[in-house]
Protein backbone atom coordinates (compact mmCIF):
# COMPACT_ATOMS: atom_id res chain seq x y z
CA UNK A 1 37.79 4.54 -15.65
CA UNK A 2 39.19 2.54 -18.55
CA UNK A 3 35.94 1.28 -19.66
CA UNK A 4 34.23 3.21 -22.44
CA UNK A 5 31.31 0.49 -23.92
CA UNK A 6 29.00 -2.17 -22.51
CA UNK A 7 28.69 -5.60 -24.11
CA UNK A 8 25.19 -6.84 -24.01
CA UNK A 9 24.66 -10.54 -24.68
CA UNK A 10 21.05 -11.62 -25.19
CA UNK A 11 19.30 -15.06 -24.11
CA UNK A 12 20.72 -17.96 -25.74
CA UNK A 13 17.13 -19.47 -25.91
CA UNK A 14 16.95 -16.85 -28.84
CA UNK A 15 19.30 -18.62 -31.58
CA UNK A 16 16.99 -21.91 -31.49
CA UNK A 17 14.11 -19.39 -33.71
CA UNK A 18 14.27 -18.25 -37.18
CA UNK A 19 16.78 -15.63 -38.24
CA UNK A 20 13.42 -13.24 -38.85
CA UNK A 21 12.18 -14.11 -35.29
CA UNK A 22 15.67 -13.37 -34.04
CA UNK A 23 15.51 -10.27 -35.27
CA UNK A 24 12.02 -8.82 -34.13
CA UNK A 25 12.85 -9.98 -30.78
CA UNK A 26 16.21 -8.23 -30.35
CA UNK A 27 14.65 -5.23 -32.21
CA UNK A 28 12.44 -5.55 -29.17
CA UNK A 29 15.06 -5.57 -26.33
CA UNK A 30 17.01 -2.60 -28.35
CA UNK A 31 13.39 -0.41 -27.99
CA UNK A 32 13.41 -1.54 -24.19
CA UNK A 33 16.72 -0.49 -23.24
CA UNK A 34 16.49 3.05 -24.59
CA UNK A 35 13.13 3.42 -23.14
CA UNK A 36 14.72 3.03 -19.78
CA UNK A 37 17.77 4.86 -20.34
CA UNK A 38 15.31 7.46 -21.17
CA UNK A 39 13.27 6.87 -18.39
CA UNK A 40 15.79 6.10 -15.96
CA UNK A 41 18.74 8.83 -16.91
CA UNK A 42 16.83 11.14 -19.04
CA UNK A 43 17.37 11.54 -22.90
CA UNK A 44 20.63 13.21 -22.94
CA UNK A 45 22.01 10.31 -22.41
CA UNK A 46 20.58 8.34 -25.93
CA UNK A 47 22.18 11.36 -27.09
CA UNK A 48 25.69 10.71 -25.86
CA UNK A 49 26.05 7.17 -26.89
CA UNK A 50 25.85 4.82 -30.10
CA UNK A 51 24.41 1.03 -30.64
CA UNK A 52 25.61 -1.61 -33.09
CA UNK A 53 24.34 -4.79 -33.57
CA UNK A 54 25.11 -8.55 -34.83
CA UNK A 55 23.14 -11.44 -34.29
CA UNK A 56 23.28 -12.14 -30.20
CA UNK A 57 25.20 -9.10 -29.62
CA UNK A 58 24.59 -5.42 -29.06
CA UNK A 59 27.68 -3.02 -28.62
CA UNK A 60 26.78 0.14 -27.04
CA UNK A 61 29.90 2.99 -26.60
CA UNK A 62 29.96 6.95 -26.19
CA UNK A 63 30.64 8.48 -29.12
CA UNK A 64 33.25 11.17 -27.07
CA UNK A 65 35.76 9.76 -24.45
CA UNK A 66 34.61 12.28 -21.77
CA UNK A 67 30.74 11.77 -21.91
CA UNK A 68 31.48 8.06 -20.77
CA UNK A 69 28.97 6.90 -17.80
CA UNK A 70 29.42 3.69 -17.70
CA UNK A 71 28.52 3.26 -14.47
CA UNK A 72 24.46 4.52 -16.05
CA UNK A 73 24.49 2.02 -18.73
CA UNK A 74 24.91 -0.90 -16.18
CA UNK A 75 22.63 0.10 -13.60
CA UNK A 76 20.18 -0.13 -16.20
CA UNK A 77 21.00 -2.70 -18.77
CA UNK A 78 22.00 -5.15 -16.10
CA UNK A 79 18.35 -5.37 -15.10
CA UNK A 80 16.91 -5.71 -18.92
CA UNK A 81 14.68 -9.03 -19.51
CA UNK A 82 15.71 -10.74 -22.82
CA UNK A 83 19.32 -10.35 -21.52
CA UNK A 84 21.56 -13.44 -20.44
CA UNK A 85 25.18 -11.18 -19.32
CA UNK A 86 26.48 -7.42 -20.00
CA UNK A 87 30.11 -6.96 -19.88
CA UNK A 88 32.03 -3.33 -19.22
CA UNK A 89 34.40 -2.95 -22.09
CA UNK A 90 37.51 -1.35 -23.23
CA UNK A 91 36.70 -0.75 -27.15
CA UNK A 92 39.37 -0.14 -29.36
CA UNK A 93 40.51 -0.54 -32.82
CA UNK A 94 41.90 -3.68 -33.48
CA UNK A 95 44.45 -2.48 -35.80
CA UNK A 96 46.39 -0.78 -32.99
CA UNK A 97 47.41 -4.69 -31.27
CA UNK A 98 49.84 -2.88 -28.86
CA UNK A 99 46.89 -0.61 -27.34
CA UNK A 100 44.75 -4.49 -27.54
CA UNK A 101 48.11 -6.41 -25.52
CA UNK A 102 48.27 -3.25 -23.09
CA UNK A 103 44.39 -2.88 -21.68
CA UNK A 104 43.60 -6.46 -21.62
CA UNK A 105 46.96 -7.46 -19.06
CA UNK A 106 46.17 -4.52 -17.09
CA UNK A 107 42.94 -5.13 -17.03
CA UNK A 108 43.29 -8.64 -15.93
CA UNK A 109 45.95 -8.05 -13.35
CA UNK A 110 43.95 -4.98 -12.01
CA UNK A 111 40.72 -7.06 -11.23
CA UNK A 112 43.32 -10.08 -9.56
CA UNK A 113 43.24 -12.25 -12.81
CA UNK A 114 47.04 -12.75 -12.15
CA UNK A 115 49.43 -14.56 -15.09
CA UNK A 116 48.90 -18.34 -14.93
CA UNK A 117 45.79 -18.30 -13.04
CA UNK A 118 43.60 -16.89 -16.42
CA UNK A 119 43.19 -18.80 -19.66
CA UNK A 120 42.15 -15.49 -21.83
CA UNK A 121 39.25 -16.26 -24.42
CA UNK A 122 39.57 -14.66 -27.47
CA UNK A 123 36.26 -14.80 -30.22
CA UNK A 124 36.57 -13.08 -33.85
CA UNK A 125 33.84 -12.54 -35.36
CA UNK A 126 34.06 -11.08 -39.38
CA UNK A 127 38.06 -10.91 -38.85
CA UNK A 128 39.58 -13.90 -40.56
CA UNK A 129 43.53 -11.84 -40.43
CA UNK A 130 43.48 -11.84 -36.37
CA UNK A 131 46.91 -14.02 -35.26
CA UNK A 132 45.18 -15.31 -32.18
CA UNK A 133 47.11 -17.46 -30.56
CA UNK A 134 49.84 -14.10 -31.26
CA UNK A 135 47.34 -12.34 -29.73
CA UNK A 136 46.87 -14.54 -26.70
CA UNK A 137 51.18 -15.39 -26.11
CA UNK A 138 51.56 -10.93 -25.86
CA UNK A 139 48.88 -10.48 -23.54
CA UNK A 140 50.23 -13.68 -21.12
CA UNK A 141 54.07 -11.87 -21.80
CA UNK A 142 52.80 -8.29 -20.85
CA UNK A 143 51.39 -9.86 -17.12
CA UNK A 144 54.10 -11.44 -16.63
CA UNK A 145 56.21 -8.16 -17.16
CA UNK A 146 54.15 -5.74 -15.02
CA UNK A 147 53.91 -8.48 -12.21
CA UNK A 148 57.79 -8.95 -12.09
CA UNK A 149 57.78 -5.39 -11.88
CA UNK A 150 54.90 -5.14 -8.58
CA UNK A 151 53.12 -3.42 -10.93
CA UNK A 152 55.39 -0.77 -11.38
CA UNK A 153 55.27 -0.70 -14.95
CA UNK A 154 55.04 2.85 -16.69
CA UNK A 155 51.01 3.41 -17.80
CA UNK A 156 49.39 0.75 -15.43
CA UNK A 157 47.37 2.46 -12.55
CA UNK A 158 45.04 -0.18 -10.60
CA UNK A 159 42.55 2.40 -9.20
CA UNK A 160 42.02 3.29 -13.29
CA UNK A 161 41.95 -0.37 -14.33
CA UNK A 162 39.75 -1.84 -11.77
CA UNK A 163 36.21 -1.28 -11.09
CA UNK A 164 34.79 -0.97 -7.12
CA UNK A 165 33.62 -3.29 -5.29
CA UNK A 166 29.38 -3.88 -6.56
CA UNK A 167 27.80 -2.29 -9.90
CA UNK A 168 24.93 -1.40 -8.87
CA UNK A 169 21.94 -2.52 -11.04
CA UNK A 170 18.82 -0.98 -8.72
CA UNK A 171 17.30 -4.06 -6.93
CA UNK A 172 18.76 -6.43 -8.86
CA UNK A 173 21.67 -8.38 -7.46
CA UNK A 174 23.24 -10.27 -10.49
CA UNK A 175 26.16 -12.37 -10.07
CA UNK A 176 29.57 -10.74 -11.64
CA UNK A 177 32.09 -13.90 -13.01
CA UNK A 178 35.43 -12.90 -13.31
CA UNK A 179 36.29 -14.09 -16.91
CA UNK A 180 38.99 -12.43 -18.88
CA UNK A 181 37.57 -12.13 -22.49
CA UNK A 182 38.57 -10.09 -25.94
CA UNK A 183 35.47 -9.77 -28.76
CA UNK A 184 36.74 -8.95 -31.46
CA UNK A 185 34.35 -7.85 -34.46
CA UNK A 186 35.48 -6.83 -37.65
CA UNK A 187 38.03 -4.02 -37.04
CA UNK A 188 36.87 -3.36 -33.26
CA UNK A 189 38.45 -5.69 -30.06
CA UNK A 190 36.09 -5.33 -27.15
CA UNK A 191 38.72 -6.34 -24.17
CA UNK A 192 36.51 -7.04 -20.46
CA UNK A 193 37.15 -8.76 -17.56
CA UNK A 194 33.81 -9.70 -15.84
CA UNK A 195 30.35 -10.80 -17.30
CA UNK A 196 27.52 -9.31 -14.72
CA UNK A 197 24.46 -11.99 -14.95
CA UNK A 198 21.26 -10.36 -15.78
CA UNK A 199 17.41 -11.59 -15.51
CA UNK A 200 17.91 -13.15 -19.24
CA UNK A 201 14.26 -14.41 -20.44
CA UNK A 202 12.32 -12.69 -23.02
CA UNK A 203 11.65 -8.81 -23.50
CA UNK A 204 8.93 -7.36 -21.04
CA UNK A 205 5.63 -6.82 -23.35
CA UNK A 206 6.27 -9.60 -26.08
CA UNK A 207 3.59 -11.23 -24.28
CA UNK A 208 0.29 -10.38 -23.67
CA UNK A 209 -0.49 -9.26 -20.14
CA UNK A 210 -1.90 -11.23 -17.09
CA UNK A 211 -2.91 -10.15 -14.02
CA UNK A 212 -0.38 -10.95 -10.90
CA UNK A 213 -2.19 -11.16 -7.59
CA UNK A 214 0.40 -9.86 -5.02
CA UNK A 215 0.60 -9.56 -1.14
CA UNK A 216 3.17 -8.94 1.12
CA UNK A 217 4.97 -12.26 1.39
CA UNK A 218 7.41 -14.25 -0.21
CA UNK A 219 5.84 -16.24 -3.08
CA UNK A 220 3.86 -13.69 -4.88
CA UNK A 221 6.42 -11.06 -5.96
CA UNK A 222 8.64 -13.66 -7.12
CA UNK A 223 5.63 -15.80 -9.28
CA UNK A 224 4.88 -12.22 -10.95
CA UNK A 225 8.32 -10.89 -11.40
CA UNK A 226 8.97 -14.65 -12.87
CA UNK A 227 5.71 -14.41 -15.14
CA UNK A 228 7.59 -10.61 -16.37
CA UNK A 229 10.36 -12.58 -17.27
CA UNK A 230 9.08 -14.26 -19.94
CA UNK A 231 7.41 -10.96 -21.45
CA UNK A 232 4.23 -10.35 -19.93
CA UNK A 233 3.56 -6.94 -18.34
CA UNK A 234 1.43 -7.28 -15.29
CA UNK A 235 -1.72 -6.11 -13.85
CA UNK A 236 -0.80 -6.18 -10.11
CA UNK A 237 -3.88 -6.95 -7.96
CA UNK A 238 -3.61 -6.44 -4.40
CA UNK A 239 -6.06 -8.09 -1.83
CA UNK A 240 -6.64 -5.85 0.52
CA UNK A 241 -8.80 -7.50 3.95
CA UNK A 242 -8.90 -4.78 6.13
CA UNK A 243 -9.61 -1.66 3.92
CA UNK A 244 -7.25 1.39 4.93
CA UNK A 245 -7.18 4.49 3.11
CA UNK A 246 -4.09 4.42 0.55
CA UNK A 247 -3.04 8.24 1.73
CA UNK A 248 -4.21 7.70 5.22
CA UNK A 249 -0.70 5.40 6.28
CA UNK A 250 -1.78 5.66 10.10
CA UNK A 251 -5.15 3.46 8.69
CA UNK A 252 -3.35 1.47 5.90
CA UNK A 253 -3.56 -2.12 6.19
CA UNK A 254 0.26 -3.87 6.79
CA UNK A 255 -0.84 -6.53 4.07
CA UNK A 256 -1.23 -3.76 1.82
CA UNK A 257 1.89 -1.40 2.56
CA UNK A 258 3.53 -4.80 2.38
CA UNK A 259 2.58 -5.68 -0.91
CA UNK A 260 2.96 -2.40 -2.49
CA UNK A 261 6.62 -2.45 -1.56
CA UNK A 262 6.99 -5.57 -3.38
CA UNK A 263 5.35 -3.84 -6.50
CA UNK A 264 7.51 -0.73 -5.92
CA UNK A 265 10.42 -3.17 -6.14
CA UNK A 266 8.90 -4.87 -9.46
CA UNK A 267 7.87 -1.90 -11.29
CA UNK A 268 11.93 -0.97 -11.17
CA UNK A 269 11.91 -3.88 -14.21
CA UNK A 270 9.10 -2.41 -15.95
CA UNK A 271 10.84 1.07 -16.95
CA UNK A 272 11.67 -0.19 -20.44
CA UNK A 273 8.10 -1.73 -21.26
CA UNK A 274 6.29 0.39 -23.83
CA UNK A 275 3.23 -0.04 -21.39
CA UNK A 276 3.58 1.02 -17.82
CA UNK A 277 1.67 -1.63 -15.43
CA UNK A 278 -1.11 -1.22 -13.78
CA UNK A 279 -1.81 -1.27 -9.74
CA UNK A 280 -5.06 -1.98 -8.26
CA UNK A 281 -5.83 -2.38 -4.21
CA UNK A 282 -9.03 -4.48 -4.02
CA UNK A 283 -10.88 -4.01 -0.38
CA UNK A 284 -12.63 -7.15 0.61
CA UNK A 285 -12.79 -7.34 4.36
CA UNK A 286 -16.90 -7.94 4.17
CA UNK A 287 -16.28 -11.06 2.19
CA UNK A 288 -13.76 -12.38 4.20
CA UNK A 289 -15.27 -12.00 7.42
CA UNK A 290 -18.64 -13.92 5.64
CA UNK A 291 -16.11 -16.59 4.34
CA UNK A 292 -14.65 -16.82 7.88
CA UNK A 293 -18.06 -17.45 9.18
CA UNK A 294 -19.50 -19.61 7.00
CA UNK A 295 -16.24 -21.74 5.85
CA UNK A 296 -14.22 -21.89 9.40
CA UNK A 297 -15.86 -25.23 10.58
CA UNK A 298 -15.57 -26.61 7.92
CA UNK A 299 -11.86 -25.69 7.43
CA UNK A 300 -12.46 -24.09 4.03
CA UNK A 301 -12.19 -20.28 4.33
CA UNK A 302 -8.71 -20.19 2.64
CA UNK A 303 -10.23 -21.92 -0.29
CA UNK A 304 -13.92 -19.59 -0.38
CA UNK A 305 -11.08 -16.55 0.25
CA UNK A 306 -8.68 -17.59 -2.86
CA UNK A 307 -11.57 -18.74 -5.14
CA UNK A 308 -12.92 -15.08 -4.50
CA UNK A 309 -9.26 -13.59 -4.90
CA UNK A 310 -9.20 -15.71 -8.39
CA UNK A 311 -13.23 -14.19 -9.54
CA UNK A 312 -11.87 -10.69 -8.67
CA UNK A 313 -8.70 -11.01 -10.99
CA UNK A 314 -10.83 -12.45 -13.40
CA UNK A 315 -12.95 -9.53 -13.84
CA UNK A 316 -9.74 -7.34 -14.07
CA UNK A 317 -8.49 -9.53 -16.80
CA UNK A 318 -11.78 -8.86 -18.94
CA UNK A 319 -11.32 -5.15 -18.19
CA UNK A 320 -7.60 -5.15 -19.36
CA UNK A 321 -7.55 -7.87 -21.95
CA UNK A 322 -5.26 -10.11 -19.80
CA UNK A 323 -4.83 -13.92 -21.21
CA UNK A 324 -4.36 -15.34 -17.47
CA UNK A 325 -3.61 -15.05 -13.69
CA UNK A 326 -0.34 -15.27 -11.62
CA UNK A 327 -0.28 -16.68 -8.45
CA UNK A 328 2.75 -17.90 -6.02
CA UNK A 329 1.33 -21.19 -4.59
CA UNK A 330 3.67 -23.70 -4.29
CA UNK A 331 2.22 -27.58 -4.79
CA UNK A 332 2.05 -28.94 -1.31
CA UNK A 333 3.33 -25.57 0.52
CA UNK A 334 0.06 -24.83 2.50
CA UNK A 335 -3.39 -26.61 3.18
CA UNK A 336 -4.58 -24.68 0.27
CA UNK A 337 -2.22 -25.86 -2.14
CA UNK A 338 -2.30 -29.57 -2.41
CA UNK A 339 -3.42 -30.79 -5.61
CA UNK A 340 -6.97 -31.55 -5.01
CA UNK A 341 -7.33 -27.95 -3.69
CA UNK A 342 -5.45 -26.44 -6.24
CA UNK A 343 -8.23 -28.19 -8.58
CA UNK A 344 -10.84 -26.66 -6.79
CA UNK A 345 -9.53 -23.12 -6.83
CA UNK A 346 -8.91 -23.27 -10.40
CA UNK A 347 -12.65 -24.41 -10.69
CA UNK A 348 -13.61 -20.73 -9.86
CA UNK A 349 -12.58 -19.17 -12.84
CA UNK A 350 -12.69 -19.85 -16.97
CA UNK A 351 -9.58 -17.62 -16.81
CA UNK A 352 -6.18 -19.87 -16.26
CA UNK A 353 -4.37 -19.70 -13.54
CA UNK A 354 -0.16 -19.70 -14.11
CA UNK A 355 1.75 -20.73 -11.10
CA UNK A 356 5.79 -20.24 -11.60
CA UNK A 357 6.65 -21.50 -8.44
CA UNK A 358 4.55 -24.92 -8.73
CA UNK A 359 7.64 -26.71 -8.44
CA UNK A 360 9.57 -24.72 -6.47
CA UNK A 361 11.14 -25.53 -2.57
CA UNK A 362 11.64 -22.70 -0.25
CA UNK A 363 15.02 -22.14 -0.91
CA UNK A 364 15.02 -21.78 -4.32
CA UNK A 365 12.35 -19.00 -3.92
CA UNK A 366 14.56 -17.37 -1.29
CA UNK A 367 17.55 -17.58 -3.27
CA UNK A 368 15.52 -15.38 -6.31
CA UNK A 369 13.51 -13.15 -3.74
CA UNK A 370 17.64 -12.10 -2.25
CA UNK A 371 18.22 -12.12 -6.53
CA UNK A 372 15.27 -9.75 -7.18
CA UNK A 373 15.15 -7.58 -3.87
CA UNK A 374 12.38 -8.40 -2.77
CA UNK A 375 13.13 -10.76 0.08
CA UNK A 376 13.53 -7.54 2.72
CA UNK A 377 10.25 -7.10 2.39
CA UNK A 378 9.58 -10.41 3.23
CA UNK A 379 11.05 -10.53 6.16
CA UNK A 380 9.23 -7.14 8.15
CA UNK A 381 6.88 -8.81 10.78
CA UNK A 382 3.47 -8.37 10.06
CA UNK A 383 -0.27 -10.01 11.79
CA UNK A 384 -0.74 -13.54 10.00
CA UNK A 385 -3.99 -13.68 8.42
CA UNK A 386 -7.60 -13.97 10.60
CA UNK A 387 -9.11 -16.12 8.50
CA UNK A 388 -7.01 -19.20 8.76
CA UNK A 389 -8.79 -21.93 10.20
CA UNK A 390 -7.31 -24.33 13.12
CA UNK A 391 -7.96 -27.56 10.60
CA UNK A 392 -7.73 -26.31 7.24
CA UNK A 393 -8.75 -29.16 4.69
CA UNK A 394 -6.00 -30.90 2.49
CA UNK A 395 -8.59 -32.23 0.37
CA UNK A 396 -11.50 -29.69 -0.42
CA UNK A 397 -14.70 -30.87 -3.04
CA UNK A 398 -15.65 -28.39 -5.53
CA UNK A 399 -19.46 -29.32 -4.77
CA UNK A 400 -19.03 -28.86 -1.24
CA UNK A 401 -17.31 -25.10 -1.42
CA UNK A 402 -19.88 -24.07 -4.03
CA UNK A 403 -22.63 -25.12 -2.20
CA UNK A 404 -21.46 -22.86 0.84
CA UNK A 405 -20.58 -19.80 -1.16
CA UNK A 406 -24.45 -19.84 -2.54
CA UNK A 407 -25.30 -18.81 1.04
CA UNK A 408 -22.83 -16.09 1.15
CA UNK A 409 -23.92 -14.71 -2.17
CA UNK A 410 -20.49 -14.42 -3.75
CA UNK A 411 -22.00 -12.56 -6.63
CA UNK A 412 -23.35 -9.18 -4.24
CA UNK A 413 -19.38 -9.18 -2.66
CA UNK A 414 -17.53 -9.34 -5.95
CA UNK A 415 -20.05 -6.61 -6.62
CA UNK A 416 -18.80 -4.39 -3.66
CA UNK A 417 -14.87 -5.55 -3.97
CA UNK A 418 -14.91 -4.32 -7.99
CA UNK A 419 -17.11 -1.09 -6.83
CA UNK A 420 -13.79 -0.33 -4.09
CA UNK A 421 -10.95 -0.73 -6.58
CA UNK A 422 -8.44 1.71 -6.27
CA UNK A 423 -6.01 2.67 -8.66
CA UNK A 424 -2.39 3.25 -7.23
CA UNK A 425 0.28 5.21 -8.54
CA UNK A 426 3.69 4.11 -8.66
């Protein structure tokens, strides 16, 4: 394979901070990605290759020709937060402009980027000497040479030039944009013909943590991978209302083999963090079946079962330090989540309550669960929930929901759900 480096461009959102801020935070992402290159393809690899930086950019290459594993770097770089794009490169000296001229028109005629259909973009960056335009008139020449020829040109092989079909980046799918592009930074020219879209956002654990409540649908995994996104290594919570043994599978709940998929898929993101996250399974199928008793005429037991969901994360974000909670309601989605119940939910808690998906329509969420890999998941049928009620109320009162939970005692069954935690391994 012709490639030899990876091109890693960070978040653009980064250049609007100071120069020092600029710095910390790509300092940040570096630490990431060799955590999970270590973590991911052990530490002979960190061994093999070689980083250098500039503001925005980070330039990683094997140091020999034959340790290159390309192929490694993108399957884990590709699925860094902080990053916007990674590019597979051909690095060479830009002294040598014949080697330049020869790898980028193969490389753009290998991947279908034919002469006339590709304006090539050409950046340099500390190299005030480089004949550009020069630059740009050889490369166009050189196509048009080798596709006169059918590609029969001495030196150009396609299966060397052109990557397969997919890289493969673990669960996440990011776009790939055919773009024919040259770097070139001080004496090196970094020639690629595809940027591969990554999650972009800010490193995982520049923020502080918050606890993600998760289940086995749609909405969740996406709000919590979302909330990672911006930096914040989770505390995933999962709700569990009908209390299976974790290593008994024939007993486990579907909610809960449900949602730890979803956190299986999630925790893939997480191998750079410096902090590993945290799984709990809380069993609460006592306090349900009082909500469903006491709340079901009244078409309030999703609101008694969510305020409890909210007290229970809550008490895991004293025990970890988290600064919030991460839900995936949607404004106006379900019963639950109009705004006047979304008011009395968050009336539950001191703790705040982060929504990413607030504004969000059902396509949009599908398009990132497909993005993420978590929409398979989604999709296995599974028993909707028992405690639904046939005329749930759009338009709950705060004084009215409190009044019924003091007859449940709320206090003795967040008791018993913290006393049932279980911590899960993944």
């Amino acid at each position: 394979m012709v490639y030899n480096c990876i091109l890693v461009r960070y978040t653009g959102e980064f250049g609007v901070k100071s120069t020092q801020s600029q710095e910390y935070i790509e300092d940040f992402i570096h630490n990431n990605i060799k955590r999970a290159l270590t973590a991911s393809e052990g530490p002979d690899l960190l061994d093999r290759i070689r980083f250098f930086t500039r503001q925005g950019r980070l330039y990683i290459y094997f140091e020999r020709q034959q340790d290159t594993d390309v192929d490694s770097l993108v399957a884990v770089i590709g699925r860094t937060f902080g990053i916007s794009s990674i590019s597979p490169c051909f690095r060479t000296s830009v002294r040598d402009k014949t080697a330049v001229v020869s790898v980028a028109a193969k490389l753009m005629l290998a991947h279908g980027i034919g002469p006339g259909s590709f304006k090539i973009t050409v950046r340099a960056i500390k190299n005030p000497k480089l004949d550009i335009p020069s630059l740009k008139r050889d490369i166009t020449g050189l196509s048009n040479k080798i596709a006169l020829t059918n590609g029969s040109q001495k030196g150009f092989s396609r299966s060397r030039f052109k990557k397969g079909p997919k890289w493969k980046m673990g669960p996440w799918s990011g776009e790939v944009e055919s773009k024919p592009e040259i770097e070139v930074y001080k004496d090196h020219a970094f020639i690629s013909a595809e940027r591969i879209k990554s999650p972009g956002g800010f490193p995982l654990g520049l923020e502080n943590q918050m606890v993600a409540l998760v289940s086995g649908g749609l909405d969740s995994p996406v709000a919590a991978w979302l909330a990672m996104r911006r930096g914040a290594v989770p505390v995933f919570v999962v709700m569990d209302p009908d209390n299976g043994s974790i290593g008994d599978r024939a007993n486990a709940s579907a909610v809960r083999e449900k949602a730890l998929e979803n956190i299986k898929v999630l925790v893939e993101y997480t191998k750079g963090a410096l902090k590993a996250p945290t799984v709990y399974v809380a069993p609460y199928q006592s306090a349900l079946d009082a909500f469903i008793q006491h709340g079901s005429k009244k078409g309030i037991t999703c609101l008694l079962c969510k305020r409890f969901m909210y007290r229970v994360a809550e008490q895991i974000c004293f025990l970890h330090d988290c600064q919030g909670i991460v839900t995936g309601e949607i404004l106006g989605e379900q019963a639950s989540q109009t705004a006047k119940n979304l008011r009395v939910l968050d009336s539950a808690v001191m703790m705040p309550v982060h929504r990413p998906l607030f504004g969000f329509d059902k396509d949009e969420v599908v398009t990132l669960a497909n993005r993420i890999g978590t929409m398979p998941i989604a999709t296995i049928e599974s028993v909707p929930c028992k405690g639904v009620p046939k005329r749930p109320t759009i338009c709950g009162e705060v004084f009215e929901v409190e009044k019924v939970e003091e007859k449940i005692d709320i206090k003795k069954y967040l008791e018993q759900c913290l006393s049932g935690l279980e911590k899960v391994s993944q």
